[in-house]
Structure formats: structure tokens, C-alpha cells
PDB file of N, CA and C in Angstrom:
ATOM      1  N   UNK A   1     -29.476 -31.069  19.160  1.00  0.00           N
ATOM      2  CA  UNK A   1     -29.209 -30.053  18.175  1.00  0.00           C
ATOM      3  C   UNK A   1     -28.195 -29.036  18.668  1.00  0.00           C
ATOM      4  N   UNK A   2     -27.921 -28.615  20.106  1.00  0.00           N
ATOM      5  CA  UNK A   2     -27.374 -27.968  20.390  1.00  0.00           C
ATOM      6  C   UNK A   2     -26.100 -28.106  20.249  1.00  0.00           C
ATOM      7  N   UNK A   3     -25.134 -29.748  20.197  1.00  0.00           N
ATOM      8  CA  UNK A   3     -24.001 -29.899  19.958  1.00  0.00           C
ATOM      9  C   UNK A   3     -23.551 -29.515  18.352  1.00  0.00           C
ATOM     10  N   UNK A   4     -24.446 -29.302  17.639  1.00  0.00           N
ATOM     11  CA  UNK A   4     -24.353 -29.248  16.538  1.00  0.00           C
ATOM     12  C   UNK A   4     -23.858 -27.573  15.937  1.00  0.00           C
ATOM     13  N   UNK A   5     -24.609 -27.053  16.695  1.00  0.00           N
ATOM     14  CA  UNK A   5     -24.795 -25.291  16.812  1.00  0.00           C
ATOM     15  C   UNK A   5     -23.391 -25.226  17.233  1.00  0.00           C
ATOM     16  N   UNK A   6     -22.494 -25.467  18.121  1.00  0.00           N
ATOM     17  CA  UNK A   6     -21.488 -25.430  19.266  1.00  0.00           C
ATOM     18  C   UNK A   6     -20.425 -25.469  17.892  1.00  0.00           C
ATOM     19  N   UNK A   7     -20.413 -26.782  17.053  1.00  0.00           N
ATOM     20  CA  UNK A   7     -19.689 -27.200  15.990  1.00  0.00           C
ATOM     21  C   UNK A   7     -19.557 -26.349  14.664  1.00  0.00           C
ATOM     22  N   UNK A   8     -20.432 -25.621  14.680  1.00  0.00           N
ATOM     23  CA  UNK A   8     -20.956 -24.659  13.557  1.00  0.00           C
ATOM     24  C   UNK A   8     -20.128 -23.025  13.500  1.00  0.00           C
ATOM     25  N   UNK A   9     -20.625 -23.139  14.924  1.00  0.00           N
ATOM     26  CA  UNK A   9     -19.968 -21.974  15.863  1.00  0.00           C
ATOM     27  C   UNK A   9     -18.512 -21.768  15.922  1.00  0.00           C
ATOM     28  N   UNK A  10     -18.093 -23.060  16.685  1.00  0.00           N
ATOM     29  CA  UNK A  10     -16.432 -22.961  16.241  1.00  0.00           C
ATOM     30  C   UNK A  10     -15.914 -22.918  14.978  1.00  0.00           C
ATOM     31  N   UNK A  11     -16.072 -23.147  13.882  1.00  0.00           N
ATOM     32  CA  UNK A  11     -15.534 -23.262  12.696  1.00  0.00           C
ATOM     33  C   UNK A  11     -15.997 -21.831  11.911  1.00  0.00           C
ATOM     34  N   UNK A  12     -16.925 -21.634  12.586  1.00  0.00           N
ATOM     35  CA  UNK A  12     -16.688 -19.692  12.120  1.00  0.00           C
ATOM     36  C   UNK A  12     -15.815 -19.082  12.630  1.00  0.00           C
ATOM     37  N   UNK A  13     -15.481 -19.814  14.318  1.00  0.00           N
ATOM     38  CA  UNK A  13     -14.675 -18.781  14.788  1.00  0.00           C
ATOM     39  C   UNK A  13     -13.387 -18.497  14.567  1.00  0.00           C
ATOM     40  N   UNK A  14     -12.981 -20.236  14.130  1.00  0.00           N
ATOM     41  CA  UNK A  14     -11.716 -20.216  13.433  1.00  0.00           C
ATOM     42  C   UNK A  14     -11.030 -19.855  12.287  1.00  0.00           C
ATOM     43  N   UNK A  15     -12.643 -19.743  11.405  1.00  0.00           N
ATOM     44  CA  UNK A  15     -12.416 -18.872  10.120  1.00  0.00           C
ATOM     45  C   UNK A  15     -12.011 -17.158  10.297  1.00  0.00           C
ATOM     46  N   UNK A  16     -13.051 -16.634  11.014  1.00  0.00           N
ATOM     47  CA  UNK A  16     -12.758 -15.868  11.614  1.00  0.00           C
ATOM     48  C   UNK A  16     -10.697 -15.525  12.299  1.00  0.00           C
ATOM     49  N   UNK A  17     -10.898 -16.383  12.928  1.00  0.00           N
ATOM     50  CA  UNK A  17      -9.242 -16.225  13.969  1.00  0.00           C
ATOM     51  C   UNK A  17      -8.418 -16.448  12.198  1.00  0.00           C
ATOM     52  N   UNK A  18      -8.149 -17.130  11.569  1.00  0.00           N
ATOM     53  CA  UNK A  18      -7.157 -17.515  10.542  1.00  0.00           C
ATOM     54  C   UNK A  18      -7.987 -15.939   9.292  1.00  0.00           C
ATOM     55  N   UNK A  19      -8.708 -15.479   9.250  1.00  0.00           N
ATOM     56  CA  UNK A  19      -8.909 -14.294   8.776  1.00  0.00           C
ATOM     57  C   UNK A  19      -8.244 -13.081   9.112  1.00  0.00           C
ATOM     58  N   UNK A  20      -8.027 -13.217  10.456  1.00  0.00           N
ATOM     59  CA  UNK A  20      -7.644 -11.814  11.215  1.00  0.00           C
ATOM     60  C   UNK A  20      -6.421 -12.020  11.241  1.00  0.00           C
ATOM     61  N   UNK A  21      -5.383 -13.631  11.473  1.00  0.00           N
ATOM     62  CA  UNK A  21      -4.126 -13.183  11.172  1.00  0.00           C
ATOM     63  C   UNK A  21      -3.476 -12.962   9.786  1.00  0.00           C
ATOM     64  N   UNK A  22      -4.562 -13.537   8.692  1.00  0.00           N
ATOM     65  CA  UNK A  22      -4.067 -13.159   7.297  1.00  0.00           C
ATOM     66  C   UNK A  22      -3.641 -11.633   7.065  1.00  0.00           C
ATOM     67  N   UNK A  23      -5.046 -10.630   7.095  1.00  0.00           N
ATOM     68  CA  UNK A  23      -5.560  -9.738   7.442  1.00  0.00           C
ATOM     69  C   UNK A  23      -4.099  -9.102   7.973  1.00  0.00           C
ATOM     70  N   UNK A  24      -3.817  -9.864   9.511  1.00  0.00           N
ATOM     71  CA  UNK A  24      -2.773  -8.800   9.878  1.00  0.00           C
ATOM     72  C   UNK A  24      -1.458  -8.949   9.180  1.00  0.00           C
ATOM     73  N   UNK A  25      -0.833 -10.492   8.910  1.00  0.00           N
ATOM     74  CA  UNK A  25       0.208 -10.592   8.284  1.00  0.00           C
ATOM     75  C   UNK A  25       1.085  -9.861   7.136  1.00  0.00           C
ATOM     76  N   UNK A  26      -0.657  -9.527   6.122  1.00  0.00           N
ATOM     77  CA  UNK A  26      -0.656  -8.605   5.147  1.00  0.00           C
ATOM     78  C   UNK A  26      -0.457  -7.595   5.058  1.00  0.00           C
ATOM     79  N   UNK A  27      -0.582  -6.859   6.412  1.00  0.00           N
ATOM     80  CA  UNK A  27      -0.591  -5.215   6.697  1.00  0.00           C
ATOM     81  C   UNK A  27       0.557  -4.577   6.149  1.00  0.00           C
ATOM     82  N   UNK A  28       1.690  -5.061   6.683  1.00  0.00           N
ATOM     83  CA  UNK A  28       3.112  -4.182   5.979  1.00  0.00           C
ATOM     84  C   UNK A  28       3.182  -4.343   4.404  1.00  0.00           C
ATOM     85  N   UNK A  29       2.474  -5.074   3.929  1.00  0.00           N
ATOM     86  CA  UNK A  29       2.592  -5.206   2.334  1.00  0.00           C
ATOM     87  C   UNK A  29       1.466  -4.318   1.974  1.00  0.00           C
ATOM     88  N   UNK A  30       0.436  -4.445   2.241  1.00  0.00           N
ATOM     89  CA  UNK A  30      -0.324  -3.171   2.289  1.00  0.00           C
ATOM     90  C   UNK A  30      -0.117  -1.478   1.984  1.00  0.00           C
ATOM     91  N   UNK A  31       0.813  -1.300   3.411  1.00  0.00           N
ATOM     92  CA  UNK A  31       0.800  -0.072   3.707  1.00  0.00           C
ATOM     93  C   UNK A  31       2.383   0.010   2.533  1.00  0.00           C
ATOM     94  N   UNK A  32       2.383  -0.730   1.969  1.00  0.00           N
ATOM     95  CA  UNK A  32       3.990  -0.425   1.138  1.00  0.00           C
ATOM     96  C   UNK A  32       3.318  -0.098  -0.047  1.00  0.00           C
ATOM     97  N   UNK A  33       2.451  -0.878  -0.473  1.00  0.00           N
ATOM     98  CA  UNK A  33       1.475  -0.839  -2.004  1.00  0.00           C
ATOM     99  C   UNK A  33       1.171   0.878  -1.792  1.00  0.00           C
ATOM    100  N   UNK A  34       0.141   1.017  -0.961  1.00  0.00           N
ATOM    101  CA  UNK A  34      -0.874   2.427  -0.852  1.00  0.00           C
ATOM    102  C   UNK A  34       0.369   3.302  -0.681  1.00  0.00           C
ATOM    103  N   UNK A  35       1.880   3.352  -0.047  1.00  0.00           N
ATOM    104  CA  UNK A  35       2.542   4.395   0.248  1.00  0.00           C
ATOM    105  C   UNK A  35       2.824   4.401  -1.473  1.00  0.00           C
ATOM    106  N   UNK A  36       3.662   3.226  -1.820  1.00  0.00           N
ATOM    107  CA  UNK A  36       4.113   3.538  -3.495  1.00  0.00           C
ATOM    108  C   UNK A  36       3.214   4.504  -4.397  1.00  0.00           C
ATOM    109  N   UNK A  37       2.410   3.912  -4.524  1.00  0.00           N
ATOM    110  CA  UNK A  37       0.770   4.843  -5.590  1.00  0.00           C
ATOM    111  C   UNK A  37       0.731   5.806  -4.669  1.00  0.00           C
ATOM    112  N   UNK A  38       0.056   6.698  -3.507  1.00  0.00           N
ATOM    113  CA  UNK A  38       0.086   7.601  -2.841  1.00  0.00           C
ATOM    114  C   UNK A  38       1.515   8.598  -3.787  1.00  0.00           C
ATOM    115  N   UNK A  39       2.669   7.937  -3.083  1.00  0.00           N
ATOM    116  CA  UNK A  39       4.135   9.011  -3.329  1.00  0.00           C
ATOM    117  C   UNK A  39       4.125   9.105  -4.916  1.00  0.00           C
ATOM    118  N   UNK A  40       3.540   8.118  -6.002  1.00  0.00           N
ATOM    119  CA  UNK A  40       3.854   8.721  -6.962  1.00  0.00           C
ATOM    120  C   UNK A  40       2.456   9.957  -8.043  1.00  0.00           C
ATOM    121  N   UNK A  41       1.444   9.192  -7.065  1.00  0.00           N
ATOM    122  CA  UNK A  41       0.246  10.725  -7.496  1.00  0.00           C
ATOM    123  C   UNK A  41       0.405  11.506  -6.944  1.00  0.00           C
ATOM    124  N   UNK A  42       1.046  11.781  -5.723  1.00  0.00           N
ATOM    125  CA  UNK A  42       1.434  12.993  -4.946  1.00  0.00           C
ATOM    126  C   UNK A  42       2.678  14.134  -5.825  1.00  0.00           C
ATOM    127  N   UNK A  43       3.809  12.972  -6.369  1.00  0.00           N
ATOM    128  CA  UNK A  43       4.890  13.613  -7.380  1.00  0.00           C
ATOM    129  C   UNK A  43       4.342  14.363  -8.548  1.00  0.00           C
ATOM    130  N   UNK A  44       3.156  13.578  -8.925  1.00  0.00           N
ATOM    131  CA  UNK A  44       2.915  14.120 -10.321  1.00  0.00           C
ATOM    132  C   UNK A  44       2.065  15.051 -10.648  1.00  0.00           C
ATOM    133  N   UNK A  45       1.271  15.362  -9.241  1.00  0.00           N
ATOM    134  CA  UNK A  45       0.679  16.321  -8.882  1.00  0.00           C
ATOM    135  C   UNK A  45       1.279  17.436  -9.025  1.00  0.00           C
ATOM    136  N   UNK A  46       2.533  16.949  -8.118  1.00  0.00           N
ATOM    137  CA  UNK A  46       3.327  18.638  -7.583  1.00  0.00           C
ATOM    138  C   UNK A  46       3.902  18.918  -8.990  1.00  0.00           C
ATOM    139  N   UNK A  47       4.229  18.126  -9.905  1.00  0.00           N
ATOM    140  CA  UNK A  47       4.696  18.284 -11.294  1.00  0.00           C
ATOM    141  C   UNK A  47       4.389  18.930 -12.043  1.00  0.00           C
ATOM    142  N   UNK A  48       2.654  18.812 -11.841  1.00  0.00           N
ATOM    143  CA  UNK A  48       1.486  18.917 -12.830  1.00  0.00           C
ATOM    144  C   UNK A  48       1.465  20.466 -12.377  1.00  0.00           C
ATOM    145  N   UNK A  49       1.282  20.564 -10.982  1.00  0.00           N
ATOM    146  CA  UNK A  49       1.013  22.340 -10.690  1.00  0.00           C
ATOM    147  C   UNK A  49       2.399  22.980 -10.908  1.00  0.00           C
ATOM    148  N   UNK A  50       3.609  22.645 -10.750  1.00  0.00           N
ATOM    149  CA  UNK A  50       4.845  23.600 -11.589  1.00  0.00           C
ATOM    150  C   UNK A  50       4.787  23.829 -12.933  1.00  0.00           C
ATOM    151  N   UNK A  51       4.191  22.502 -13.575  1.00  0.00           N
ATOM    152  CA  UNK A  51       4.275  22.576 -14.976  1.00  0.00           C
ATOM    153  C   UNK A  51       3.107  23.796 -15.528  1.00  0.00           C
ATOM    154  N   UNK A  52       1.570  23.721 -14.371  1.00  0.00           N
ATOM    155  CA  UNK A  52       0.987  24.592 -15.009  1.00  0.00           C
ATOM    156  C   UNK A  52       1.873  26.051 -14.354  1.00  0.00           C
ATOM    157  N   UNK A  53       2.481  26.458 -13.710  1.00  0.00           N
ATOM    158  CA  UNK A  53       2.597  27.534 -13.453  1.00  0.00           C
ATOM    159  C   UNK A  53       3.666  28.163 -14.173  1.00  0.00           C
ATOM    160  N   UNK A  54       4.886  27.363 -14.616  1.00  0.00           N
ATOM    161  CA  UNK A  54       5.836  27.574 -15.154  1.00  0.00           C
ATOM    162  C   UNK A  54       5.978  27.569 -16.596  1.00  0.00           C
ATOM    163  N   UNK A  55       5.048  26.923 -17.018  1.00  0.00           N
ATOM    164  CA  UNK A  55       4.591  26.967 -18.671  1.00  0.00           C
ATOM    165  C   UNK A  55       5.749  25.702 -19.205  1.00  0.00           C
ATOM    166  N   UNK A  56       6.254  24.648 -18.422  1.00  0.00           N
ATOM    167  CA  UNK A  56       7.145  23.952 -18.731  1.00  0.00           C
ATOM    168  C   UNK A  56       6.764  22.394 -18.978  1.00  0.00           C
ATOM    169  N   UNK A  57       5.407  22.540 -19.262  1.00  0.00           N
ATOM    170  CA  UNK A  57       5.047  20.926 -19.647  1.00  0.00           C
ATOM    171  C   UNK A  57       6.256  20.149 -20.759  1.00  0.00           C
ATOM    172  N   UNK A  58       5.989  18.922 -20.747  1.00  0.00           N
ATOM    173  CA  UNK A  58       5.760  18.176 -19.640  1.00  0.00           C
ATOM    174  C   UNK A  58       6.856  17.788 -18.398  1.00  0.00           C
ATOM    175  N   UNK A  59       7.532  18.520 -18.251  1.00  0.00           N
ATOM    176  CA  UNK A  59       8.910  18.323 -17.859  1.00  0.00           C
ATOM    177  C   UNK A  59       8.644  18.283 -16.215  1.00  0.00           C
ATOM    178  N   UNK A  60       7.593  19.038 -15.792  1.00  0.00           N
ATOM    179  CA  UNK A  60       7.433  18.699 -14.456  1.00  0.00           C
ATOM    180  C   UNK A  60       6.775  17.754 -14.108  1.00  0.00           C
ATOM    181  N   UNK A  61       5.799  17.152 -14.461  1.00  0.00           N
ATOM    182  CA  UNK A  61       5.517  15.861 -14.254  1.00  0.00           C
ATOM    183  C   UNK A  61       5.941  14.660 -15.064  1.00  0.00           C
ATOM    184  N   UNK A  62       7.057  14.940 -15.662  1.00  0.00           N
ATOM    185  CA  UNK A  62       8.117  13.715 -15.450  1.00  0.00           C
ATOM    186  C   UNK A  62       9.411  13.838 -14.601  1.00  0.00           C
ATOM    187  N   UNK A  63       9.029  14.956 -14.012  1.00  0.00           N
ATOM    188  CA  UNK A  63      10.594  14.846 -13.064  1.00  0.00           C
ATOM    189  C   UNK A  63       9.758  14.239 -11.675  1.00  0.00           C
ATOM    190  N   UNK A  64       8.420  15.125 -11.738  1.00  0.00           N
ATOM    191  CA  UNK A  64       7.667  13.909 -10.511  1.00  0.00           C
ATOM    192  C   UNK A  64       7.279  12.830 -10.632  1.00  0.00           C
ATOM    193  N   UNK A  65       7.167  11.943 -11.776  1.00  0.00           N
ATOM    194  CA  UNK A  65       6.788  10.680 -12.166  1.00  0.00           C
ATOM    195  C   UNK A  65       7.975  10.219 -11.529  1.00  0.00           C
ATOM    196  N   UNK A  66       9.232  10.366 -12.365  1.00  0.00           N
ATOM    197  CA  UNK A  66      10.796  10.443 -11.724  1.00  0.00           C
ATOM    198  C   UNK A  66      11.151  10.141 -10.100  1.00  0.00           C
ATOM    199  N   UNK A  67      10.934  10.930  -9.460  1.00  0.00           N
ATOM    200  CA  UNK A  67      10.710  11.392  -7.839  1.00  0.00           C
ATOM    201  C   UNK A  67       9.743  10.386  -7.875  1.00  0.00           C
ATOM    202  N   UNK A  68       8.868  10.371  -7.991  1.00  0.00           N
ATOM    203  CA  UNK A  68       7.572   9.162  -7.118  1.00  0.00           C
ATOM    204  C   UNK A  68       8.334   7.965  -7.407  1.00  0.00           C
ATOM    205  N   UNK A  69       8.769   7.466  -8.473  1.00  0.00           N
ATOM    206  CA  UNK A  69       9.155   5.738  -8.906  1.00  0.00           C
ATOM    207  C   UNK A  69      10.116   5.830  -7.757  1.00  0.00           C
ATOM    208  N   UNK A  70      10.830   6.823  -7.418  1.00  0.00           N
ATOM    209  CA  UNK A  70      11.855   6.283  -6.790  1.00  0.00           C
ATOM    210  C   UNK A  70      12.207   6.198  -5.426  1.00  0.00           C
ATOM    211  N   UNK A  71      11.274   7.172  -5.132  1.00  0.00           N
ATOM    212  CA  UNK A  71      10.645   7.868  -3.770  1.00  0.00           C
ATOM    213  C   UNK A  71       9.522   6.347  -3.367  1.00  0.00           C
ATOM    214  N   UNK A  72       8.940   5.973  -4.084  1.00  0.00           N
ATOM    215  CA  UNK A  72       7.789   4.785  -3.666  1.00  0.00           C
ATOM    216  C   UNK A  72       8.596   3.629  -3.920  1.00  0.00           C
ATOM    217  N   UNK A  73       9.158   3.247  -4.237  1.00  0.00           N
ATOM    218  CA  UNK A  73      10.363   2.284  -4.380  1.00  0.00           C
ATOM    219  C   UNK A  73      11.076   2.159  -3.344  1.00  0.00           C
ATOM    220  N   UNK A  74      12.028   2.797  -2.777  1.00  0.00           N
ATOM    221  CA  UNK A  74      12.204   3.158  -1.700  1.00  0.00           C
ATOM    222  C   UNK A  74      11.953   2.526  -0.424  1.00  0.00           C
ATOM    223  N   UNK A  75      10.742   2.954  -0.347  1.00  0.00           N
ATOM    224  CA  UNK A  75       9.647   2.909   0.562  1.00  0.00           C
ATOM    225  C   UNK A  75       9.107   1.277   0.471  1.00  0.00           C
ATOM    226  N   UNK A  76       8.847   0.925  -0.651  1.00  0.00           N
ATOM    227  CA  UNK A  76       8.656  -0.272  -0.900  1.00  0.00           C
ATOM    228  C   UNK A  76       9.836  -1.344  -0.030  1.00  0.00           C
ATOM    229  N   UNK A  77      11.024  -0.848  -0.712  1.00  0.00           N
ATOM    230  CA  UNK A  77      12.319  -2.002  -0.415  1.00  0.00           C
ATOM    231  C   UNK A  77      12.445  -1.692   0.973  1.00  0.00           C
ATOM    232  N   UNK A  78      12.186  -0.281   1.825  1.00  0.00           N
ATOM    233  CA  UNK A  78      12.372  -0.343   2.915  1.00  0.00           C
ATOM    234  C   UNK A  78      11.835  -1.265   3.939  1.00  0.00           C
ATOM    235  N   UNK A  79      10.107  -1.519   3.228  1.00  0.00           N
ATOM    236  CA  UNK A  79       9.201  -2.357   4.247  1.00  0.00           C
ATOM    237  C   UNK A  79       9.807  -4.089   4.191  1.00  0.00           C
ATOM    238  N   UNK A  80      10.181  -4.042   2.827  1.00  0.00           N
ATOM    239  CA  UNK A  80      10.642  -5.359   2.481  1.00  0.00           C
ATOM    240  C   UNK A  80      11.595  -6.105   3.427  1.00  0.00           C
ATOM    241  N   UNK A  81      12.658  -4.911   3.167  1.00  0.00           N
ATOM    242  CA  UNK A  81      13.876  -5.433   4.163  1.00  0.00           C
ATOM    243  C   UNK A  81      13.741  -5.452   5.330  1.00  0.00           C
ATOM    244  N   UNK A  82      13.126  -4.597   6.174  1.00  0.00           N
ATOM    245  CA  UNK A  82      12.350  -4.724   7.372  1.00  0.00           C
ATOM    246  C   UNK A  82      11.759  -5.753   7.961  1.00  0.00           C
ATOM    247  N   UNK A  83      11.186  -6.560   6.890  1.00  0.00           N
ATOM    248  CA  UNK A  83      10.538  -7.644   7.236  1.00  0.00           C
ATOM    249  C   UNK A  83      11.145  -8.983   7.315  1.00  0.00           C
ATOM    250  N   UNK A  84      12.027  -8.869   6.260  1.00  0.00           N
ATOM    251  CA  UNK A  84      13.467 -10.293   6.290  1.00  0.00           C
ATOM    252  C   UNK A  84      14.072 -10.101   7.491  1.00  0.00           C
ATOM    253  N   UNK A  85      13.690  -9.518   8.230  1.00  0.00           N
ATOM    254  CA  UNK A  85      15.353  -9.605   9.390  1.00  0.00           C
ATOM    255  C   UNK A  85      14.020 -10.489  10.603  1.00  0.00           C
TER     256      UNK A  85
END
């Protein structure tokens, strides 16, 4: 029975090992997704509090909607190209 356990064992571990390099492969696509969404709720935030302070709805959170698409975009194509070379 014990060769059996041994057989069981490895094929977790390899699930395991081919998990962790998916896992890592994925990372820069990751951190490009969460920066995009991050930079553009962060824009529309800062939008949202000029707009309330300035009495200028909606104009500040479309100039930060504006700023985030392009600002997280950016950021996006940066990781991209980064990664082709």
C-alpha cells in the first residue's frame, strides 16, 4: 500500500508545482488588471470630492473617469510591453 501513497503523493505535488507556476506566470497580468480599476476609482474619487466641493458636477468625475481610462491604460500597455521583450 505504501507504493501507492508515494504515487498519490507525487501527483499532488505536481499539481501543486504546475499551480504555483501558473499562479506566478499570471502575476504581471494581475497586478496590471488591479492597477487599471484601482487608478480609475482612485480618479473618480478625486473627481467626485472636487465636484462636491466646487459645485461643478458632473464635470469632475468625468475629467477623472478621463484621467483613470488613460492613466490605467497606460499602465496596462506598460506591463504588456514589458513582457514581449
Amino acid at each position: 500500500m505504501k507504493g501507492h501513497e508515494s504515487g498519490s503523493d507525487s501527483r499532488f505535488e505536481n499539481s501543486l508545482n504546475y499551480f504555483q507556476k501558473i499562479i506566478t506566470q499570471s502575476g504581471p497580468a494581475a497586478v496590471a488588471s488591479y492597477s487599471l480599476v484601482g487608478t480609475i476609482i482612485i480618479c473618480i474619487a478625486l473627481g467626485w470630492l472636487v465636484d462636491s466641493k466646487k459645485g461643478t458636477s458632473p464635470y469632475g468625475v468625468l475629467a477623472g473617469l478621463g484621467l483613470g481610462l488613460i492613466s490605467g491604460f497606460y499602465q496596462l500597455a506598460k506591463t504588456i510591453w514589458r513582457n514581449d521583450k
